[in-house]
PDB file of N, CA and C in Angstrom:
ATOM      1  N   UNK A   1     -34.535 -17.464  12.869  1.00  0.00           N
ATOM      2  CA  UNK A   1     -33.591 -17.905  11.847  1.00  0.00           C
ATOM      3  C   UNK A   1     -32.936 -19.196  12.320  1.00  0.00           C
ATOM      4  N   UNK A   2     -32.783 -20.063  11.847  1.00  0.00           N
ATOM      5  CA  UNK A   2     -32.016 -21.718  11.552  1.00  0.00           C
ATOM      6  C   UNK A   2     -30.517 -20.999  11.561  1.00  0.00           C
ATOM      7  N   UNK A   3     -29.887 -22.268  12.098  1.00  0.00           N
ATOM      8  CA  UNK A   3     -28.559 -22.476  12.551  1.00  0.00           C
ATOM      9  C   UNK A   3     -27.789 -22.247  10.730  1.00  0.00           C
ATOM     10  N   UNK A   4     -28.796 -23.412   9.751  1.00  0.00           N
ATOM     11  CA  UNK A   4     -27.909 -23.381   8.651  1.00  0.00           C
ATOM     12  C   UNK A   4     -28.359 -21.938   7.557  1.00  0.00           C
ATOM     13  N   UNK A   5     -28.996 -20.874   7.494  1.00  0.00           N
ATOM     14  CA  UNK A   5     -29.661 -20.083   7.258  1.00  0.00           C
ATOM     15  C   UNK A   5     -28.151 -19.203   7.929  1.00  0.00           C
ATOM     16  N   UNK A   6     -27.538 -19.289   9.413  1.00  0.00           N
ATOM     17  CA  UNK A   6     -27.332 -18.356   9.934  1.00  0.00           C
ATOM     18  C   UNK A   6     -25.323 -18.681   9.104  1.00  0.00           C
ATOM     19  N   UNK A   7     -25.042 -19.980   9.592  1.00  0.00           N
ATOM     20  CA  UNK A   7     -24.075 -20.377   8.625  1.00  0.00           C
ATOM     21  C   UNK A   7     -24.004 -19.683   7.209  1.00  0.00           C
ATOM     22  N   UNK A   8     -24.678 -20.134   6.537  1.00  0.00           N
ATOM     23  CA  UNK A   8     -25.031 -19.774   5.061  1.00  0.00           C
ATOM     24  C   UNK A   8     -24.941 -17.972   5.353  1.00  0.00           C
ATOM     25  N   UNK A   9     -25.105 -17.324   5.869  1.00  0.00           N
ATOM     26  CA  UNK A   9     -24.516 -16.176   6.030  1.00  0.00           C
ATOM     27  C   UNK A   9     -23.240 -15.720   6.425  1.00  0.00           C
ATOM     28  N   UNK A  10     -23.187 -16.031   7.050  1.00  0.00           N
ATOM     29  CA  UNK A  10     -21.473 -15.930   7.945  1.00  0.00           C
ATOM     30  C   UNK A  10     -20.942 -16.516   6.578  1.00  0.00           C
ATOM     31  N   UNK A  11     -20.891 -17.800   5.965  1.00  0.00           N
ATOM     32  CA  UNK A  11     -20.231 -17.932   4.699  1.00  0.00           C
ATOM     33  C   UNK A  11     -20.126 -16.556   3.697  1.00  0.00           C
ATOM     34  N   UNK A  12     -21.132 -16.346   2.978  1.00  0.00           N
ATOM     35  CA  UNK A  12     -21.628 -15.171   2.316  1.00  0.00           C
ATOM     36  C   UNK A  12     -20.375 -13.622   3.060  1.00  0.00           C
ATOM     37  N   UNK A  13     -21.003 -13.511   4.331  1.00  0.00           N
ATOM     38  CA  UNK A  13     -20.096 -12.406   4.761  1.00  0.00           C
ATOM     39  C   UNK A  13     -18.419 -12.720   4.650  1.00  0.00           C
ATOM     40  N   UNK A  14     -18.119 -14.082   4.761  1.00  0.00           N
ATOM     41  CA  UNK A  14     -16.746 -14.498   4.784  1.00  0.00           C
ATOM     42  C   UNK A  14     -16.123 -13.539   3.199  1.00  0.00           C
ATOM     43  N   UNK A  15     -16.827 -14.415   2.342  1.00  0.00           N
ATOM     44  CA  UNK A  15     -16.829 -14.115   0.945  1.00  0.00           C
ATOM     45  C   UNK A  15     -16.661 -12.955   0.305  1.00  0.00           C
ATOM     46  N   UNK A  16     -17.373 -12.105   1.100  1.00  0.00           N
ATOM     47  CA  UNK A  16     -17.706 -10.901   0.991  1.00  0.00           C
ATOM     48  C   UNK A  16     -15.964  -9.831   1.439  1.00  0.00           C
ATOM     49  N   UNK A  17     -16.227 -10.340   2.266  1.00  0.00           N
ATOM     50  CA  UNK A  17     -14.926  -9.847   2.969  1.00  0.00           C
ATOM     51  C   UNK A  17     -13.260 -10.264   2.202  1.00  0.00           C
ATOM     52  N   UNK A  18     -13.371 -11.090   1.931  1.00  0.00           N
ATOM     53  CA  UNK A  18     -12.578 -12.257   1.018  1.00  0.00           C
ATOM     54  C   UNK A  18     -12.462 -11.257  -0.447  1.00  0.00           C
ATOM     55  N   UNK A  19     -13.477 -11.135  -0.828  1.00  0.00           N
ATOM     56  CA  UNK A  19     -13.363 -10.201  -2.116  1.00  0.00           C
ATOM     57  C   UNK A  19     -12.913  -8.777  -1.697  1.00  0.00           C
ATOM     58  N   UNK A  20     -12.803  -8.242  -0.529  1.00  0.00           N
ATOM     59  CA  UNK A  20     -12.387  -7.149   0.236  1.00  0.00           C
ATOM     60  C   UNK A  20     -11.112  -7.026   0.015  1.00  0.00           C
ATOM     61  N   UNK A  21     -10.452  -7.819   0.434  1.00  0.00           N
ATOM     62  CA  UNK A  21      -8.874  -8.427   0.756  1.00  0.00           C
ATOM     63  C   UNK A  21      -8.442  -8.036  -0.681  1.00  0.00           C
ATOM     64  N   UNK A  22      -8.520  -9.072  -1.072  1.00  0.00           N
ATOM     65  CA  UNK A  22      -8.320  -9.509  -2.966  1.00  0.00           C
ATOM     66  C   UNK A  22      -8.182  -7.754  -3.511  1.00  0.00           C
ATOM     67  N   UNK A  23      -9.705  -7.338  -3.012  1.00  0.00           N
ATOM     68  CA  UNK A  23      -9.295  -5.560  -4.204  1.00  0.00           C
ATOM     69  C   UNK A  23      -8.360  -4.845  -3.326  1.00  0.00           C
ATOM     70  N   UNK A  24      -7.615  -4.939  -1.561  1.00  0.00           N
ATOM     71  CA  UNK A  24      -7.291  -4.543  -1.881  1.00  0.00           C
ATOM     72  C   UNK A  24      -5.510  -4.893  -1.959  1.00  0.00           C
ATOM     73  N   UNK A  25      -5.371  -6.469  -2.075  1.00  0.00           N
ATOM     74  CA  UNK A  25      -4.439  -6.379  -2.864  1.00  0.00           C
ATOM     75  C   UNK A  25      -4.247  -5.741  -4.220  1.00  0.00           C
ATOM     76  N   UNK A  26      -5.137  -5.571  -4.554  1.00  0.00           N
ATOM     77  CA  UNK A  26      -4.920  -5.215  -6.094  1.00  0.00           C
ATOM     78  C   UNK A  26      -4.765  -3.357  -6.145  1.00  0.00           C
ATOM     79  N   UNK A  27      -5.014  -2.852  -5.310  1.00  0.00           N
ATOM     80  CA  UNK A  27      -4.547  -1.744  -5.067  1.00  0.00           C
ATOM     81  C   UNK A  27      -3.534  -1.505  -5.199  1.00  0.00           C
ATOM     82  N   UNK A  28      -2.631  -2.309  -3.964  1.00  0.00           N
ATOM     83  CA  UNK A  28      -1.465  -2.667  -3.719  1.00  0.00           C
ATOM     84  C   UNK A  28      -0.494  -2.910  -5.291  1.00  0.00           C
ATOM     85  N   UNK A  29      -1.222  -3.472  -5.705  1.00  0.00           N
ATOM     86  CA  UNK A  29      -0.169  -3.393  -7.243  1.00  0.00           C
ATOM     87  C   UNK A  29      -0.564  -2.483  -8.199  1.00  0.00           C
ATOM     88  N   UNK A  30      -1.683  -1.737  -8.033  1.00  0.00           N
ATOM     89  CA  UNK A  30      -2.004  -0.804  -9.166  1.00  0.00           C
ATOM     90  C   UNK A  30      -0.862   0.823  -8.698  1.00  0.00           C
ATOM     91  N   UNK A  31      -0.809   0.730  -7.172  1.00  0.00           N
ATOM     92  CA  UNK A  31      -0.199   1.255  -6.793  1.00  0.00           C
ATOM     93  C   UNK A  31       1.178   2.041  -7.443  1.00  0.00           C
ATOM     94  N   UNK A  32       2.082   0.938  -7.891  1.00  0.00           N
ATOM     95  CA  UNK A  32       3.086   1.075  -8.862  1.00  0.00           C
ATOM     96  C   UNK A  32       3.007   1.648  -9.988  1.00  0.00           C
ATOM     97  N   UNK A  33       1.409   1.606 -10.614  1.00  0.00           N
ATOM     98  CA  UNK A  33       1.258   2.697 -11.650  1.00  0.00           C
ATOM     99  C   UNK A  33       0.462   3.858 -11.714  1.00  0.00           C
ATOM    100  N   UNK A  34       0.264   4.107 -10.288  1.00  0.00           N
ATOM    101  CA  UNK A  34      -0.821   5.238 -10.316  1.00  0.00           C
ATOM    102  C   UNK A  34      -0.263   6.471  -9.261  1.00  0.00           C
ATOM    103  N   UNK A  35       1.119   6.187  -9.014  1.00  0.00           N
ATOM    104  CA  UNK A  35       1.497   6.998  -7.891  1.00  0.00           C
ATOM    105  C   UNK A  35       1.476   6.832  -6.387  1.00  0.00           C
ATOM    106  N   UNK A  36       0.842   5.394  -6.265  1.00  0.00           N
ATOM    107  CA  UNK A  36       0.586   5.024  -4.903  1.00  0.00           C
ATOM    108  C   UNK A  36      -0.773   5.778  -4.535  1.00  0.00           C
ATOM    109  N   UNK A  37      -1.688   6.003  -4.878  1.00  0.00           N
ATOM    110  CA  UNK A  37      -2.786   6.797  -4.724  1.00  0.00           C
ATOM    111  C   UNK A  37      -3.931   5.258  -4.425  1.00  0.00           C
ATOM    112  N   UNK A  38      -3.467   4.482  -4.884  1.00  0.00           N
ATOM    113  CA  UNK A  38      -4.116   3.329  -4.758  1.00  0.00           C
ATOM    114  C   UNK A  38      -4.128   2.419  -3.328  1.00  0.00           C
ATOM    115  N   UNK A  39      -2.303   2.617  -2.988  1.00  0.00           N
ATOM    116  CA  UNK A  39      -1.789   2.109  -1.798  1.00  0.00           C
ATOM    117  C   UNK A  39      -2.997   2.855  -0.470  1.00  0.00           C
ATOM    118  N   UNK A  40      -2.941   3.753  -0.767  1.00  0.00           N
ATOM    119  CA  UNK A  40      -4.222   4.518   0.532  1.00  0.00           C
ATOM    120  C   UNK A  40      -5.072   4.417   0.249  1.00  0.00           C
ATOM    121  N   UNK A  41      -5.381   4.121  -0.714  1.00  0.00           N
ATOM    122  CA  UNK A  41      -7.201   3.114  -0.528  1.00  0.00           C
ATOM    123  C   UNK A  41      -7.253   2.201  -0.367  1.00  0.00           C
ATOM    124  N   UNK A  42      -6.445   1.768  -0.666  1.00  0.00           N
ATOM    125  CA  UNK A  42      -6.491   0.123   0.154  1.00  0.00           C
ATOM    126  C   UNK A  42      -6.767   0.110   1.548  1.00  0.00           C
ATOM    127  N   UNK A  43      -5.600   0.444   1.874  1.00  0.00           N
ATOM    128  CA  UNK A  43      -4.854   1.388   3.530  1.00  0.00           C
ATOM    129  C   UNK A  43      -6.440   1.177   4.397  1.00  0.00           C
ATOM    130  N   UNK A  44      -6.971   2.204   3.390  1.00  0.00           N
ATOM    131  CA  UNK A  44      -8.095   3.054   3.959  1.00  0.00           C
ATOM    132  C   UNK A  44      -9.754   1.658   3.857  1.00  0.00           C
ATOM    133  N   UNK A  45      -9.649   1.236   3.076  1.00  0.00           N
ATOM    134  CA  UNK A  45     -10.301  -0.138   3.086  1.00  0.00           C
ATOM    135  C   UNK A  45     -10.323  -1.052   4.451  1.00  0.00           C
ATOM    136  N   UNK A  46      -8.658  -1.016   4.757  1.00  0.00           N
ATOM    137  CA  UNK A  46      -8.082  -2.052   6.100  1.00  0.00           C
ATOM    138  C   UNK A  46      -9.250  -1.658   7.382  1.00  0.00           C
ATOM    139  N   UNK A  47      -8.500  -0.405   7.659  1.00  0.00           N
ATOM    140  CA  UNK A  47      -8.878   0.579   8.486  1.00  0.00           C
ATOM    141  C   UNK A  47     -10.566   0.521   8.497  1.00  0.00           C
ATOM    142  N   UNK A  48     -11.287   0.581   7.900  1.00  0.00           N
ATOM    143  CA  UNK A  48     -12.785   0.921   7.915  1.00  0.00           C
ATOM    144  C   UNK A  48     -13.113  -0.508   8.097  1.00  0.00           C
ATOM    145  N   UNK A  49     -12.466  -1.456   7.663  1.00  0.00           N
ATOM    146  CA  UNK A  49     -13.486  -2.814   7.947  1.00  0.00           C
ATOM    147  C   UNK A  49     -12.726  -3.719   8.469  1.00  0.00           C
ATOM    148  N   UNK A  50     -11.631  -3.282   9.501  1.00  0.00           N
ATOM    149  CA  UNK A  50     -11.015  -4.093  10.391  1.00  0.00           C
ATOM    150  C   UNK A  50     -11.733  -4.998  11.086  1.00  0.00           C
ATOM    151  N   UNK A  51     -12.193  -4.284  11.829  1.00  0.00           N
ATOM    152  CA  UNK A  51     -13.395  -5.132  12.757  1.00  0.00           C
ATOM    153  C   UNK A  51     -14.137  -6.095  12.058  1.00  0.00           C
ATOM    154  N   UNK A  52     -14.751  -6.310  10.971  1.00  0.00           N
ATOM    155  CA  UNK A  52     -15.159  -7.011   9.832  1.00  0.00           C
ATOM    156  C   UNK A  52     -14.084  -8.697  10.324  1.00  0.00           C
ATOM    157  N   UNK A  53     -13.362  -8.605  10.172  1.00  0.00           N
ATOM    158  CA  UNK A  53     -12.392  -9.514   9.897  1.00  0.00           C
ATOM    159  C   UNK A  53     -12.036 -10.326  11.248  1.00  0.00           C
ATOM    160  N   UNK A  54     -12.423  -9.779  12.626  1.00  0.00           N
ATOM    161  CA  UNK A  54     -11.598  -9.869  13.902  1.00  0.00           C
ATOM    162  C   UNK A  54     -11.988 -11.738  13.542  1.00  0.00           C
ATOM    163  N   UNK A  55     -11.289 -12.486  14.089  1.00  0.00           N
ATOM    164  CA  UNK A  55     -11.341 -13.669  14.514  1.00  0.00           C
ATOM    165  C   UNK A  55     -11.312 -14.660  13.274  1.00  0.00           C
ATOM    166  N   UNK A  56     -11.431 -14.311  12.495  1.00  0.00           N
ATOM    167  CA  UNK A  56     -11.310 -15.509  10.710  1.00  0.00           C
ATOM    168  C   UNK A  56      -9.727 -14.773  10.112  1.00  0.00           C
ATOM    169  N   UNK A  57      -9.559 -15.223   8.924  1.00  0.00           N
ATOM    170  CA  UNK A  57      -8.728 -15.372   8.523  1.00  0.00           C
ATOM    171  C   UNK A  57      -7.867 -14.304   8.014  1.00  0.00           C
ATOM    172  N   UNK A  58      -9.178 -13.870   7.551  1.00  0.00           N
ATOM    173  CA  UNK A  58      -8.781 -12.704   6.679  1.00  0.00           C
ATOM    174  C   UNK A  58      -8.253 -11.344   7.667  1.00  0.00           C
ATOM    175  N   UNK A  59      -8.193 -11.551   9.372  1.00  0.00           N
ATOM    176  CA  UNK A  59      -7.405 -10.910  10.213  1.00  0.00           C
ATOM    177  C   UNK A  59      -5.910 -10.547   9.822  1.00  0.00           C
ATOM    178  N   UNK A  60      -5.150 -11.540   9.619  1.00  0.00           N
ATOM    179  CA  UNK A  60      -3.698 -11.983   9.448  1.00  0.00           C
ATOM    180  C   UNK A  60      -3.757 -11.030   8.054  1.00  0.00           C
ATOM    181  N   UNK A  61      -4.495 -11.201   6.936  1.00  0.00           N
ATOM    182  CA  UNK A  61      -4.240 -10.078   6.072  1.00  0.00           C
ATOM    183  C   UNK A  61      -4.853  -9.033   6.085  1.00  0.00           C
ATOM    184  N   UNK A  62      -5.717  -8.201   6.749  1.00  0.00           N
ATOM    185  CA  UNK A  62      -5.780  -6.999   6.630  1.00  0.00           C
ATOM    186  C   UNK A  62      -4.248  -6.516   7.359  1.00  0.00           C
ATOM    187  N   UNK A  63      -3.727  -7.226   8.489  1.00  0.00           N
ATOM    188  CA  UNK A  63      -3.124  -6.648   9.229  1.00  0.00           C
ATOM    189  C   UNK A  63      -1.499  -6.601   8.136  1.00  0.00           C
ATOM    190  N   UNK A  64      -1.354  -7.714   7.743  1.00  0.00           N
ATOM    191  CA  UNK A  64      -0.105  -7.936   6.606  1.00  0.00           C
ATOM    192  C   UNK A  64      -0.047  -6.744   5.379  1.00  0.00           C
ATOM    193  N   UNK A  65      -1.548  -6.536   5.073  1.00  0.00           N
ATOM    194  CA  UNK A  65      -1.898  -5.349   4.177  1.00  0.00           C
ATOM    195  C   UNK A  65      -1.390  -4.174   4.812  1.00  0.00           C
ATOM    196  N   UNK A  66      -2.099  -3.976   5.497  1.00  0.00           N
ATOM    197  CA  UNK A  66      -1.414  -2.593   6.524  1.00  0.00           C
ATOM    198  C   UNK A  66      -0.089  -1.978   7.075  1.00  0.00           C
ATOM    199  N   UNK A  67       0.694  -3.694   7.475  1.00  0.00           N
ATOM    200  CA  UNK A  67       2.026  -3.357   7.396  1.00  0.00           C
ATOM    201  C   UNK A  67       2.597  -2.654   6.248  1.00  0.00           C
ATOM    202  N   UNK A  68       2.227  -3.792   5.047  1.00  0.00           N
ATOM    203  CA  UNK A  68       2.956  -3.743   3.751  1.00  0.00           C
ATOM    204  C   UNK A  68       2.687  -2.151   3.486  1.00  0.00           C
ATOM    205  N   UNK A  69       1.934  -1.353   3.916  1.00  0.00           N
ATOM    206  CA  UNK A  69       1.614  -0.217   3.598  1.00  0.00           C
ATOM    207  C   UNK A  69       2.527   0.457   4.383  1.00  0.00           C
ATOM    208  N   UNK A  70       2.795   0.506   5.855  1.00  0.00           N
ATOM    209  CA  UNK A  70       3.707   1.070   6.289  1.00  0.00           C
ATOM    210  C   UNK A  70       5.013   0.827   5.969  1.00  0.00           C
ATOM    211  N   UNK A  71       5.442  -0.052   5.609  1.00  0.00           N
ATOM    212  CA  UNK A  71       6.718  -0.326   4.964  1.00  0.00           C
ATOM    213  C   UNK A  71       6.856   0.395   3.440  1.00  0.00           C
ATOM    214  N   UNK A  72       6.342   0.375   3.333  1.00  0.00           N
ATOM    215  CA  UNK A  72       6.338   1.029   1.783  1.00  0.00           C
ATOM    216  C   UNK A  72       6.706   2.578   2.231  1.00  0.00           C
ATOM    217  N   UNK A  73       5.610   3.124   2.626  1.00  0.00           N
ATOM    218  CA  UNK A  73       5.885   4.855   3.273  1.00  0.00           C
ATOM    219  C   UNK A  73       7.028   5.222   3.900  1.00  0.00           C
ATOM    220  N   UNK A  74       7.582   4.089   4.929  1.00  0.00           N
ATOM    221  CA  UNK A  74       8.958   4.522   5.725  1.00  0.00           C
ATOM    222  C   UNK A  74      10.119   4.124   4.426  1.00  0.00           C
ATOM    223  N   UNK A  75      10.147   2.602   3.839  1.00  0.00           N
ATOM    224  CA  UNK A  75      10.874   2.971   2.695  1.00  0.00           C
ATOM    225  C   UNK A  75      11.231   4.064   1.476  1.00  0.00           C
ATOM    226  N   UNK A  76       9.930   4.291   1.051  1.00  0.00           N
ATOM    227  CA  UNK A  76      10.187   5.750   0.149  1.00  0.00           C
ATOM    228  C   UNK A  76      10.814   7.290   0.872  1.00  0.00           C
ATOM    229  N   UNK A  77       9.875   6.915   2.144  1.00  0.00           N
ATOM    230  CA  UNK A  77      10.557   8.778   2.718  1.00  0.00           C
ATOM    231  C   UNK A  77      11.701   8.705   2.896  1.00  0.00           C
ATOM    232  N   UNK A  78      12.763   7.109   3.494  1.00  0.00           N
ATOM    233  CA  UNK A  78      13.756   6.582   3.528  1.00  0.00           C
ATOM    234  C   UNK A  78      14.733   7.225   2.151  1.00  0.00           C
ATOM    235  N   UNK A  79      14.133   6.427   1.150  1.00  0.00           N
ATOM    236  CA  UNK A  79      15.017   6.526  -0.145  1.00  0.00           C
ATOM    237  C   UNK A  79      14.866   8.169  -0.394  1.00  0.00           C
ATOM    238  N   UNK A  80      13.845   8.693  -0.370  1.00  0.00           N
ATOM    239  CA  UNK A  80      13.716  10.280  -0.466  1.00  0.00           C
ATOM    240  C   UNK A  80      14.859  11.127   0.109  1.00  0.00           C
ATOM    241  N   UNK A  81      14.887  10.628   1.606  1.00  0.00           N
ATOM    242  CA  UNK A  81      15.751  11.791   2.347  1.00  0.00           C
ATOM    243  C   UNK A  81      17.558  11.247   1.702  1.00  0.00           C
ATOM    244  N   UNK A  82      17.810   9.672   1.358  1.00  0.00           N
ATOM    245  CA  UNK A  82      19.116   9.727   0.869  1.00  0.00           C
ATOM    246  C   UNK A  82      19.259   9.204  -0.417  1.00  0.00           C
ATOM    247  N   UNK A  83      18.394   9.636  -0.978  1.00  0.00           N
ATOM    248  CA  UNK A  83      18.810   9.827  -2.640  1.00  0.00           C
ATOM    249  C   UNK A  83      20.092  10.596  -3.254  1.00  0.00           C
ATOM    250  N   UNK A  84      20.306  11.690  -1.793  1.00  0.00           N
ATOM    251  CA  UNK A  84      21.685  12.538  -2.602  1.00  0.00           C
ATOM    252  C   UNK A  84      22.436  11.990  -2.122  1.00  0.00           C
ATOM    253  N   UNK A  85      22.441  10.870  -0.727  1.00  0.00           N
ATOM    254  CA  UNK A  85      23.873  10.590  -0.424  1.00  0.00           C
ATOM    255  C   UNK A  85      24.322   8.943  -1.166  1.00  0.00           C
ATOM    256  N   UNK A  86      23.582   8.969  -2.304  1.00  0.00           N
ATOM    257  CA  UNK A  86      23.808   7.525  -3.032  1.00  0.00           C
ATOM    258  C   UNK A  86      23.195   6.442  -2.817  1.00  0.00           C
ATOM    259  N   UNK A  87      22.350   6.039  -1.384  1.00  0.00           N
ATOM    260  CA  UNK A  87      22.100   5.331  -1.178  1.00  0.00           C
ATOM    261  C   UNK A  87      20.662   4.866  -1.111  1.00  0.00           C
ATOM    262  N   UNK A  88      19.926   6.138  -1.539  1.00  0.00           N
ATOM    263  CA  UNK A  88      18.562   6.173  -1.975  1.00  0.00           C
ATOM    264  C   UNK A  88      17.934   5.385  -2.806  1.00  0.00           C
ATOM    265  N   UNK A  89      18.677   5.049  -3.772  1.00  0.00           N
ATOM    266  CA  UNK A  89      18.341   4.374  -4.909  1.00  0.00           C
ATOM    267  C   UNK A  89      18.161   2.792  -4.585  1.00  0.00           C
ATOM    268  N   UNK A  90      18.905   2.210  -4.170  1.00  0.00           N
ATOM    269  CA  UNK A  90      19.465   0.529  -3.330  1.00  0.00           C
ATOM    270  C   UNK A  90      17.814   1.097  -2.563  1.00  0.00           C
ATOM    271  N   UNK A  91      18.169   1.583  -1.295  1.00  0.00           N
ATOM    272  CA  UNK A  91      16.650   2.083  -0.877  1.00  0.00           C
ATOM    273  C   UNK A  91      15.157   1.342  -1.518  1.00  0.00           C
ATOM    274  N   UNK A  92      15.311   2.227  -2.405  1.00  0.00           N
ATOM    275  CA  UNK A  92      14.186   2.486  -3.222  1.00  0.00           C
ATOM    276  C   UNK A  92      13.854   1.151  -3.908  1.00  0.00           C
ATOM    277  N   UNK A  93      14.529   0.271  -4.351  1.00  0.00           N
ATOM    278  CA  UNK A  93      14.461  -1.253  -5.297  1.00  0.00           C
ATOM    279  C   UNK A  93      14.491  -1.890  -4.180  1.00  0.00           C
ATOM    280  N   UNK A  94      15.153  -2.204  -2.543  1.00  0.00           N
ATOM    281  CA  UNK A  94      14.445  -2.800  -1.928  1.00  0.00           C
ATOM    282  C   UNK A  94      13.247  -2.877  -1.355  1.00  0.00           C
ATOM    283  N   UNK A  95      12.766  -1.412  -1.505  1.00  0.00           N
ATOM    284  CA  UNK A  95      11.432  -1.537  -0.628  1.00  0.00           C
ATOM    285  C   UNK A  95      10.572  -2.198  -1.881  1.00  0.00           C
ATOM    286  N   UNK A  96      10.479  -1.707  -3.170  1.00  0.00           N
ATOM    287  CA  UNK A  96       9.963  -2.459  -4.287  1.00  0.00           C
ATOM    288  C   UNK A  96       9.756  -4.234  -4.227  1.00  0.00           C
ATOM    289  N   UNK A  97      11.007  -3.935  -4.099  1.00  0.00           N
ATOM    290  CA  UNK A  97      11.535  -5.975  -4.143  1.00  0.00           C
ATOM    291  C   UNK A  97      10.245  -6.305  -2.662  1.00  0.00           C
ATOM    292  N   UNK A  98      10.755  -5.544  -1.549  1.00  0.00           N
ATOM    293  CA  UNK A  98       9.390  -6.013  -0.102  1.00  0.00           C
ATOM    294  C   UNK A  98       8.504  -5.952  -0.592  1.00  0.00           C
ATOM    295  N   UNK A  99       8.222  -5.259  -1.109  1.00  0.00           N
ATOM    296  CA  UNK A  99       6.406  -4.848  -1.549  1.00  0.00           C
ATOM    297  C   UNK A  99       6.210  -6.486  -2.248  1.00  0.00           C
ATOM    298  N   UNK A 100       6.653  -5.899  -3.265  1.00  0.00           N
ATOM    299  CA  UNK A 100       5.859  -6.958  -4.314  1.00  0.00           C
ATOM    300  C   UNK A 100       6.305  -8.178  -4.030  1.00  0.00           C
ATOM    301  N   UNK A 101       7.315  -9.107  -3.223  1.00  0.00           N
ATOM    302  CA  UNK A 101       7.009  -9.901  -2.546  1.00  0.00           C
ATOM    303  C   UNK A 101       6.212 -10.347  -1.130  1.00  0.00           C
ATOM    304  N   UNK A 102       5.723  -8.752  -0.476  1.00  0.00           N
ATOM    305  CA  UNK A 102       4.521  -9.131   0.562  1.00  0.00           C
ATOM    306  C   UNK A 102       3.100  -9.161  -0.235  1.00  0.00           C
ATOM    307  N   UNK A 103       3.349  -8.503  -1.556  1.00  0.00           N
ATOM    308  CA  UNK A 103       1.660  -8.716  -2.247  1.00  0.00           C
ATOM    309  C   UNK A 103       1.959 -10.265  -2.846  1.00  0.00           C
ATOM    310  N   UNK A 104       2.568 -10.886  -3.153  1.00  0.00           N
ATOM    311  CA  UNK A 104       2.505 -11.926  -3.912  1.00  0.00           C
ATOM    312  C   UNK A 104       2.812 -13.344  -2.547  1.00  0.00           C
ATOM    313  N   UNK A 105       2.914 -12.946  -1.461  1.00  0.00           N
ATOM    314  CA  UNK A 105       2.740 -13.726  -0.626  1.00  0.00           C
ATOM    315  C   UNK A 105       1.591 -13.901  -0.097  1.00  0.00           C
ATOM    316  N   UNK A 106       1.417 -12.776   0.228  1.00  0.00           N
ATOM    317  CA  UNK A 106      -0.929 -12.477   0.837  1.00  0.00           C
ATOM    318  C   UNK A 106      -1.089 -12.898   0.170  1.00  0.00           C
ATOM    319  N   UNK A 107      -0.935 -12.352  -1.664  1.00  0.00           N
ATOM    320  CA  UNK A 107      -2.426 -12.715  -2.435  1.00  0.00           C
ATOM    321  C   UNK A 107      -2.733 -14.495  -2.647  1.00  0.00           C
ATOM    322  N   UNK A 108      -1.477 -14.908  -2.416  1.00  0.00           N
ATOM    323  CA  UNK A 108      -1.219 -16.366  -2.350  1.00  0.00           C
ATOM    324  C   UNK A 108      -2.045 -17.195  -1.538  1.00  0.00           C
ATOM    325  N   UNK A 109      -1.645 -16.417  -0.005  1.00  0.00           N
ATOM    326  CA  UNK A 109      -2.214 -17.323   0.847  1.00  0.00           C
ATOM    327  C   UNK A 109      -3.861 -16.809   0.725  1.00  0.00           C
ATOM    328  N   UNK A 110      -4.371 -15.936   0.501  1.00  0.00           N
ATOM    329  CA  UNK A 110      -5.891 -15.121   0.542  1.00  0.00           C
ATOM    330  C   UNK A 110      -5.935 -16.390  -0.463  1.00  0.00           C
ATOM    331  N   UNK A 111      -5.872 -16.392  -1.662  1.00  0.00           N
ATOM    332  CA  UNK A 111      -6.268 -17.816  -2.726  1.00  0.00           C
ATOM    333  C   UNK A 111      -6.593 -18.992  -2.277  1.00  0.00           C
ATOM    334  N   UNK A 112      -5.357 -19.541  -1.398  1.00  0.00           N
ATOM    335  CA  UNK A 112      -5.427 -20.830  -0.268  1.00  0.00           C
ATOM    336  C   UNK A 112      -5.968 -20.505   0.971  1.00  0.00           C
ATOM    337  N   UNK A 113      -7.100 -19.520   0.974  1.00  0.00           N
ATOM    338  CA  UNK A 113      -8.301 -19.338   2.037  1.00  0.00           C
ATOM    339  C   UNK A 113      -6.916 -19.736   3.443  1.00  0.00           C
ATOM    340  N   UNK A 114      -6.276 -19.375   3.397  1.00  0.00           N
ATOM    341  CA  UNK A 114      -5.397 -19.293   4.387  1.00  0.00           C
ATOM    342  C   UNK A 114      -4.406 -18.365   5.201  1.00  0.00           C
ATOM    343  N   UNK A 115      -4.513 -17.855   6.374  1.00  0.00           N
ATOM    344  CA  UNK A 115      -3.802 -16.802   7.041  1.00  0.00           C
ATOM    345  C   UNK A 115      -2.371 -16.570   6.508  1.00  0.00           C
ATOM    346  N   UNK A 116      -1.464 -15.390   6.578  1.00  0.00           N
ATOM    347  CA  UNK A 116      -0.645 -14.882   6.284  1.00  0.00           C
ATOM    348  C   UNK A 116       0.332 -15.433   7.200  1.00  0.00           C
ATOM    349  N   UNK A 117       1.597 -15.950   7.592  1.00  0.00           N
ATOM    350  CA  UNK A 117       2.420 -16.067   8.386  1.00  0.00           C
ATOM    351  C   UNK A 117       3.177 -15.644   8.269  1.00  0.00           C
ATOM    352  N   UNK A 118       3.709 -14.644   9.594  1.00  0.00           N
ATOM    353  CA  UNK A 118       5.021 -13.523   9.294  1.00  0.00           C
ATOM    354  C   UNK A 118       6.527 -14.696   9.188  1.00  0.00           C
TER     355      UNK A 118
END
């Protein structure tokens, strides 16, 4: 196999991977209407094709994905356990407000083929 043959793949796999990201941002927001049942497939997407990603770009967001996933879980069980003492609720609209400004920051930079910066 040729150098540009082998390129021309590694592109292709980039791509590939790239469209990875993308669904599962979109998890990430279907999330909000499906019960979060979406949020763990995504999750679960990260996880299985981490290695996929080591050293390009799309590193910085699986890993941003993954956070955003743990933040979400410690926020809700958060707002869960003090929902009765009032403060659940505040809780609950900030972790919202995080979320959907860490999906609309990835999906941003994933667009501009560019890493996530914390």
């Amino acid at each position: 196999m040729n150098e540009s043959s082998t390129d021309q793949t590694d592109i292709e796999k980039l791509h590939s991977l790239k469209r990875l990201a993308t669904a599962v941002y979109l998890c990430q927001v279907l999330a909000f209407a499906f019960a979060g049942l979406p949020l763990l497939v995504g999750v679960i997407i990260n996880f299985m094709r981490q290695d996929d990603v080591k050293g390009t770009f799309l590193e910085s967001h699986f890993d941003w994905q993954i956070k955003t996933v743990w933040i979400a879980l410690a926020g809700l069980a958060l707002s869960g356990l003090t929902f009765e003492f009032g403060i659940g609720l505040f809780i609950l609209i900030a972790t919202v407000v995080l979320m959907v400004y860490r999906i609309v920051v990835g999906w941003s930079a994933l667009n501009s083929d560019r890493p996530v910066s914390e």
